[in-house]
C-alpha atoms as a PDB file:
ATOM      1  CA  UNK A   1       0.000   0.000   0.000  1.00  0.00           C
ATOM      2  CA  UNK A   2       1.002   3.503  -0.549  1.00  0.00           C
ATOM      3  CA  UNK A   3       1.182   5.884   2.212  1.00  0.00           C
ATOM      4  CA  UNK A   4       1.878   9.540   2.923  1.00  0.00           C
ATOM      5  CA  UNK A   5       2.983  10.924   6.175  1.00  0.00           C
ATOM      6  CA  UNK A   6       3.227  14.864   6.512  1.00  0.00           C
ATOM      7  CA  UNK A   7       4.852  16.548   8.993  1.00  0.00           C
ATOM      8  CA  UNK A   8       5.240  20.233   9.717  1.00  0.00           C
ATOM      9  CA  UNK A   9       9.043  19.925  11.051  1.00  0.00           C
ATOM     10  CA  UNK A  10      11.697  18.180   9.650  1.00  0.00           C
ATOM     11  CA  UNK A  11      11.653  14.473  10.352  1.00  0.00           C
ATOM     12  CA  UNK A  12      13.696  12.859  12.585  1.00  0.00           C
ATOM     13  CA  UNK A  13      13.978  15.563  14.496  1.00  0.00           C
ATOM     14  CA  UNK A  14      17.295  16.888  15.030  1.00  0.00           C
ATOM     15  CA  UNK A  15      17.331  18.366  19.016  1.00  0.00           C
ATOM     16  CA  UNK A  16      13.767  17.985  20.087  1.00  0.00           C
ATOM     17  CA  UNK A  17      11.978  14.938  19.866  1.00  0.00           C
ATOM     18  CA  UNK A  18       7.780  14.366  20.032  1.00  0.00           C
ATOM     19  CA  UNK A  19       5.602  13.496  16.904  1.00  0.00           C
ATOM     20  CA  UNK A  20       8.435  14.312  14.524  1.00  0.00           C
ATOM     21  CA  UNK A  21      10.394  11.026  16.468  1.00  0.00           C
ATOM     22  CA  UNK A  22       7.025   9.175  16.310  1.00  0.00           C
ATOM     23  CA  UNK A  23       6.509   9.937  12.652  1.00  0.00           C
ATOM     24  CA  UNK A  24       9.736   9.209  11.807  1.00  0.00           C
ATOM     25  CA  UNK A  25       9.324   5.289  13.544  1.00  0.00           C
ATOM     26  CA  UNK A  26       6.100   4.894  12.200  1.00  0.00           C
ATOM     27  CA  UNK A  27       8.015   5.439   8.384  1.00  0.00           C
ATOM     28  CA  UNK A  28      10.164   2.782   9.445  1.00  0.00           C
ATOM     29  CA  UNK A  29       8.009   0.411  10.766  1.00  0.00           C
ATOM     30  CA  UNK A  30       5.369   0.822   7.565  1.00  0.00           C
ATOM     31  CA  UNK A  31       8.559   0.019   5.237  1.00  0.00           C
ATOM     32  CA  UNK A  32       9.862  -2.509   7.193  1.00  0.00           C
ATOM     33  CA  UNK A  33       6.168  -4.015   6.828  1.00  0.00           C
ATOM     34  CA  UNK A  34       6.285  -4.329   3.125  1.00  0.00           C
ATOM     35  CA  UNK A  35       4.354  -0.517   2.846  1.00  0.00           C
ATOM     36  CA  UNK A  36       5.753   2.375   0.323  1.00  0.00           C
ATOM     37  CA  UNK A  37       5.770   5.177   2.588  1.00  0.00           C
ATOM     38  CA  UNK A  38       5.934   9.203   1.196  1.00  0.00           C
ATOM     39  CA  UNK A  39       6.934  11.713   3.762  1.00  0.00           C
ATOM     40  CA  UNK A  40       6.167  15.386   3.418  1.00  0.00           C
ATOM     41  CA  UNK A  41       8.320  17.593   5.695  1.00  0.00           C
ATOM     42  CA  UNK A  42      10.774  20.218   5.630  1.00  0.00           C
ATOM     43  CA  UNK A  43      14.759  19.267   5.099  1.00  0.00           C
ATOM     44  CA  UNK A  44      13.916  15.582   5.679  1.00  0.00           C
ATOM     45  CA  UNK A  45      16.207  13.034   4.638  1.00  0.00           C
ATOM     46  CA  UNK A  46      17.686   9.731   5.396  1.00  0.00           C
ATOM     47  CA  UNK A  47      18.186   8.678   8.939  1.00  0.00           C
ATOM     48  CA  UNK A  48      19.357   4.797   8.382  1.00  0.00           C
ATOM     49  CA  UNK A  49      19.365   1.823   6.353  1.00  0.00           C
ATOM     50  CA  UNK A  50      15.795   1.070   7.063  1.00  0.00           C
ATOM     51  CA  UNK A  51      14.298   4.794   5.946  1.00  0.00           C
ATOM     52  CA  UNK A  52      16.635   4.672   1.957  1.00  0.00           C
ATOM     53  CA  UNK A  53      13.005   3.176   0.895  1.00  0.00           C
ATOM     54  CA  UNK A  54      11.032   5.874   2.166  1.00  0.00           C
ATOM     55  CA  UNK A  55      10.688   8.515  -0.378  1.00  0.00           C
ATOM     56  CA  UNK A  56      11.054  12.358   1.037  1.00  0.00           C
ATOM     57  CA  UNK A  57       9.210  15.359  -0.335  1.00  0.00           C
ATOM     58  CA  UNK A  58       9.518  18.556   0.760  1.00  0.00           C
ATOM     59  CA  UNK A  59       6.535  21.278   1.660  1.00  0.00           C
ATOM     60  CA  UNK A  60       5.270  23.534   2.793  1.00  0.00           C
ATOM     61  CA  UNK A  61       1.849  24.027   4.782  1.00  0.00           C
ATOM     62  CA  UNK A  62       1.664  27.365   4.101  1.00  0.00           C
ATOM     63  CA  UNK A  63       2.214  26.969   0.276  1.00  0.00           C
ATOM     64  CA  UNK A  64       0.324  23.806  -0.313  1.00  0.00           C
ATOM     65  CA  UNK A  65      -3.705  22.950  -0.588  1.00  0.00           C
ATOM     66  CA  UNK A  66      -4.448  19.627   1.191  1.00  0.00           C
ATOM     67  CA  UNK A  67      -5.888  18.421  -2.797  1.00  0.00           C
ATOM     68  CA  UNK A  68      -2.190  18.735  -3.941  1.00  0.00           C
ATOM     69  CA  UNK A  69      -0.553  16.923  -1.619  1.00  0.00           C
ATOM     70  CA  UNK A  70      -2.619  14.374  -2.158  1.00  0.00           C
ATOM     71  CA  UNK A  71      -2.352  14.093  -5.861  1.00  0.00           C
ATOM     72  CA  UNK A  72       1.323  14.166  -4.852  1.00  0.00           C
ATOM     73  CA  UNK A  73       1.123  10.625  -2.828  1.00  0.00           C
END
């Protein structure tokens, strides 16, 4: 299945921790799971060997409609 996560910091987190950790394990887990995961965030990028299959995009929430994210997934 194909699934988006969106974020409004960059994910993982870099000094402060809370949903951007969370999201960041649940990306993990989804891939490890057999699930192509799409995270929307800010500066987001690779953490381990486990998160190369997650694909990144970066945004905005300011700039973008809901609708074109989605179209984006």
């Amino acid at each position: 299945m194909r699934i988006g996560l969106f974020h409004h910091r960059p994910v993982p987190p870099r000094d402060y921790g809370g949903t951007e950790r969370v999201c960041a394990w649940l990306a993990q887990g989804l891939v490890e799971a057999g699930h192509e995961v799409v995270l929307f965030a800010p500066d987001s990028r690779p953490w381990n060997r486990a998160s190369q299959s997650i694909h990144f995009e970066s945004w905005d929430a300011s700039a973008h409609s809901n609708q074109e994210l989605v179209q984006r997934i």
